[in-house]
C-alpha atoms as a PDB file:
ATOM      1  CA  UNK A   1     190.493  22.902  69.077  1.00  0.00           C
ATOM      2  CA  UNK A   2     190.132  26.863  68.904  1.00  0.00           C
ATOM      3  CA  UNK A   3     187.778  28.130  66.033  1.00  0.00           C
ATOM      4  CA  UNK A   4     190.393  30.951  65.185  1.00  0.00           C
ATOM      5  CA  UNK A   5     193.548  30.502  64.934  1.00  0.00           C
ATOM      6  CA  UNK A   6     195.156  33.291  62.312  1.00  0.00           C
ATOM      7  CA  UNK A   7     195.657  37.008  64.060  1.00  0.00           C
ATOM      8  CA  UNK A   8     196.063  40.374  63.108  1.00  0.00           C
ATOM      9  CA  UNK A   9     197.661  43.172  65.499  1.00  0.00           C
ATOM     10  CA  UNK A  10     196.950  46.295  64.839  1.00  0.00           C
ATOM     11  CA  UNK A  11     198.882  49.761  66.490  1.00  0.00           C
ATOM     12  CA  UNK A  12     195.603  52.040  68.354  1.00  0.00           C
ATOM     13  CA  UNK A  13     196.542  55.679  68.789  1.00  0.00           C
ATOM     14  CA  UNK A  14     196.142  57.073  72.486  1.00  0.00           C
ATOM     15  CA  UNK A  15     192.219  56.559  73.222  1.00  0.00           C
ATOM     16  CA  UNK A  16     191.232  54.495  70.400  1.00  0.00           C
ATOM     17  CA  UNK A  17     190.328  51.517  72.680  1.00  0.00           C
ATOM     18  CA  UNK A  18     188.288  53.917  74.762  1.00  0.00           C
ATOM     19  CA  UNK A  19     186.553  55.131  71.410  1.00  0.00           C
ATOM     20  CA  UNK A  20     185.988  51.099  70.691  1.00  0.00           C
ATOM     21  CA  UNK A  21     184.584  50.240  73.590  1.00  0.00           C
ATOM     22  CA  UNK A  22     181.719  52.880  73.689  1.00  0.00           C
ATOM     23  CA  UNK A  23     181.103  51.848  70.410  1.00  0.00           C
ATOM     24  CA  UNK A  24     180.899  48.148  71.383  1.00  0.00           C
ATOM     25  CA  UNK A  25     178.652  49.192  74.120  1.00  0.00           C
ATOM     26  CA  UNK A  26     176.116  50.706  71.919  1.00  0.00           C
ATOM     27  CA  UNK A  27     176.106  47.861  69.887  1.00  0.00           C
ATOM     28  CA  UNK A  28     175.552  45.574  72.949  1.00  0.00           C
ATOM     29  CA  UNK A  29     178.611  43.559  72.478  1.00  0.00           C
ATOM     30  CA  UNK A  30     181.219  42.768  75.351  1.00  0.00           C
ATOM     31  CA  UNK A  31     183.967  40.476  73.422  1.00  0.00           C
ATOM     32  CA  UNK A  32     186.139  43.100  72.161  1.00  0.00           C
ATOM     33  CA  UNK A  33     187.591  40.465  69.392  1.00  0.00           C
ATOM     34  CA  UNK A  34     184.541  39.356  68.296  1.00  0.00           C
ATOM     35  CA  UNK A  35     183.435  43.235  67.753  1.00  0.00           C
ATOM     36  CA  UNK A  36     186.278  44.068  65.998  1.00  0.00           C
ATOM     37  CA  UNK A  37     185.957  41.242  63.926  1.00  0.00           C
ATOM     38  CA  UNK A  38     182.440  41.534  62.973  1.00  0.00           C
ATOM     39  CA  UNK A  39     183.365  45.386  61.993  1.00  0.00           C
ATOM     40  CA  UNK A  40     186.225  44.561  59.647  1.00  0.00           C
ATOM     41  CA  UNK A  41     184.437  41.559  57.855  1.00  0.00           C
ATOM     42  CA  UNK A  42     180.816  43.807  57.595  1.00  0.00           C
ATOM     43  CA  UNK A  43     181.089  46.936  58.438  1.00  0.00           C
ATOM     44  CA  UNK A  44     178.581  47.318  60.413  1.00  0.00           C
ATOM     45  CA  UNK A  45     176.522  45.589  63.497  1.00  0.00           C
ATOM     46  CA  UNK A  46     173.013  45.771  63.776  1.00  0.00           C
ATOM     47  CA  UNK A  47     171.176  46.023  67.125  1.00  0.00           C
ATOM     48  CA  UNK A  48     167.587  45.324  67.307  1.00  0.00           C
ATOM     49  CA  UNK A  49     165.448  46.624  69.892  1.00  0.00           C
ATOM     50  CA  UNK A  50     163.536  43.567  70.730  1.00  0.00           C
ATOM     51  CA  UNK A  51     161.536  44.738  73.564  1.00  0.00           C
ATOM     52  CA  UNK A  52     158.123  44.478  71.379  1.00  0.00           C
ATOM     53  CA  UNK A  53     159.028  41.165  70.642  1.00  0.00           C
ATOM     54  CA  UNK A  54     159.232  40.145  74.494  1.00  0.00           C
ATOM     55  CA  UNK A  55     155.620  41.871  75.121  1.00  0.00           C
ATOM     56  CA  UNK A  56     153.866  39.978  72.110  1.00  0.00           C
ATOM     57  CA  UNK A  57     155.879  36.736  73.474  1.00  0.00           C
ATOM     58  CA  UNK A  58     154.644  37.527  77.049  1.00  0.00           C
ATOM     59  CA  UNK A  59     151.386  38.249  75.409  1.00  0.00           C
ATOM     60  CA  UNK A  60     151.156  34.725  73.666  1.00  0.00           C
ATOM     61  CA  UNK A  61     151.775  32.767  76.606  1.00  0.00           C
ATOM     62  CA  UNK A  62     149.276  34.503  78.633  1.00  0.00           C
ATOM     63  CA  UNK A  63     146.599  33.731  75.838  1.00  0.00           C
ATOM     64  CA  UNK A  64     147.840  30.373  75.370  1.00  0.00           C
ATOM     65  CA  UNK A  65     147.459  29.540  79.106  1.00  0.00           C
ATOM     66  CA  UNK A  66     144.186  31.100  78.970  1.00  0.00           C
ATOM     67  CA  UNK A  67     143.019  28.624  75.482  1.00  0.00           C
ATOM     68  CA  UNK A  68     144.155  25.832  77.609  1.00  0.00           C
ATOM     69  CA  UNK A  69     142.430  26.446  81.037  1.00  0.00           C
ATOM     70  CA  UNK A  70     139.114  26.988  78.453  1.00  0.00           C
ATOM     71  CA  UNK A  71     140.076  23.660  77.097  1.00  0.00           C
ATOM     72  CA  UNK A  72     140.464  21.855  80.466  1.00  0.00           C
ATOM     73  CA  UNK A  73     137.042  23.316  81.642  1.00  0.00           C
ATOM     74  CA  UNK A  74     135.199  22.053  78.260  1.00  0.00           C
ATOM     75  CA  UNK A  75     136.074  18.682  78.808  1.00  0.00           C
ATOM     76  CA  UNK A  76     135.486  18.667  82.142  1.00  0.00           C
ATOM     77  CA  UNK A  77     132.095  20.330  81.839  1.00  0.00           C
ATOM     78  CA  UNK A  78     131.141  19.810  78.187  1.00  0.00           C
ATOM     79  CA  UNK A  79     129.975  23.351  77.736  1.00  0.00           C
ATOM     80  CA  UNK A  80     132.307  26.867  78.210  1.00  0.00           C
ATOM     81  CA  UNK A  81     131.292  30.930  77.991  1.00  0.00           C
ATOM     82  CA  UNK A  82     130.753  33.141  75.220  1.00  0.00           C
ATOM     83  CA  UNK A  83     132.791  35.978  77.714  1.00  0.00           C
ATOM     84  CA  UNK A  84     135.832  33.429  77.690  1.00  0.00           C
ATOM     85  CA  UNK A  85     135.888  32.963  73.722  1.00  0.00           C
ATOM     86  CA  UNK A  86     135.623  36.570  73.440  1.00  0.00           C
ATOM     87  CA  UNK A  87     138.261  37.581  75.868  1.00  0.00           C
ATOM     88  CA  UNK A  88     140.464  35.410  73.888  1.00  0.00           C
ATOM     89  CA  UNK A  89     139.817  36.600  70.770  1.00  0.00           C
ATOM     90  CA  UNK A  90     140.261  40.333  71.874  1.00  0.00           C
ATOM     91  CA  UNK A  91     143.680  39.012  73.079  1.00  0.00           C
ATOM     92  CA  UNK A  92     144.484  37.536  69.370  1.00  0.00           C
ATOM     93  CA  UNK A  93     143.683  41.036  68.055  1.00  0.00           C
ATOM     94  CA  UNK A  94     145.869  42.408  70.020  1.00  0.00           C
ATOM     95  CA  UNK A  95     149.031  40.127  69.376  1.00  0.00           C
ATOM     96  CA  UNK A  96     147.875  40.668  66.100  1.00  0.00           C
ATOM     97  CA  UNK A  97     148.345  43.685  65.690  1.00  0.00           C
ATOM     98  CA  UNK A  98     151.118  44.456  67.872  1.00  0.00           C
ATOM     99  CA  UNK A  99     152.794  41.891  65.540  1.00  0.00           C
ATOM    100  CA  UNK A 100     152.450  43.817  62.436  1.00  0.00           C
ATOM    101  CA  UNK A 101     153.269  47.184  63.620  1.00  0.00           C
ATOM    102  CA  UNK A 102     156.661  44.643  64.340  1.00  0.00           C
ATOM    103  CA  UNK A 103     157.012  43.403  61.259  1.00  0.00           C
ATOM    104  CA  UNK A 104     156.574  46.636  59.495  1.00  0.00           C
ATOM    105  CA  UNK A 105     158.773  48.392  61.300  1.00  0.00           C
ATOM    106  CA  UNK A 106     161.419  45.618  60.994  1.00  0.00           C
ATOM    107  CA  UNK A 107     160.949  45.466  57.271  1.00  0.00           C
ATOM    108  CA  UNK A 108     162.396  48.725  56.896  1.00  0.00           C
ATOM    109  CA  UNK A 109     165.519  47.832  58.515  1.00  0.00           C
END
């Protein structure tokens, strides 16, 4: 069963679809209808640059594999190094504070 089923037609003057479409591009959205739709019922679409996000995610795993090889090797060995703590608390900082410079900036959006 299709979600919508009610339509609306609407008349575009010579280049208006052109005009659309570069607007749907720089709102990163390919389904013409669902643009459109999203426009009349909002007015507006909001694209987030989420490339930050990806590093600190990247960034997490990376640490997280790192806590668990430390984890593997103190139970093997019963002891671990102070270098190894360290380097993983230097890489908390970091995701720290890459994720408030995120959050700030996203609560001014």
């Amino acid at each position: 069963m299709r979600e919508y089923t009610d339509e609306i037609r609407i008349r575009l003057r010579p280049g208006d679809r052109d005009k659309i479409r570069e607007h749907m591009e720089e709102a990163g959205i390919e389904n013409m209808s669902a643009f459109i739709r999203k426009m009349a019922i909002d007015g507006y679409v909001i694209r987030l640059d989420l490339s930050d996000v990806n590093e600190v995610s990247r960034l997490l795993r990376i640490n997280t594999n790192n806590i668990n090889q430390i984890a593997k090797k103190a139970n093997e060995t019963g002891n671990i190094y102070y270098s190894e703590i360290k380097r993983i608390q230097n890489g908390q900082d970091q995701i720290w504070m890459m994720m408030k410079a995120i959050l700030q900036r996203l609560s001014t959006v």
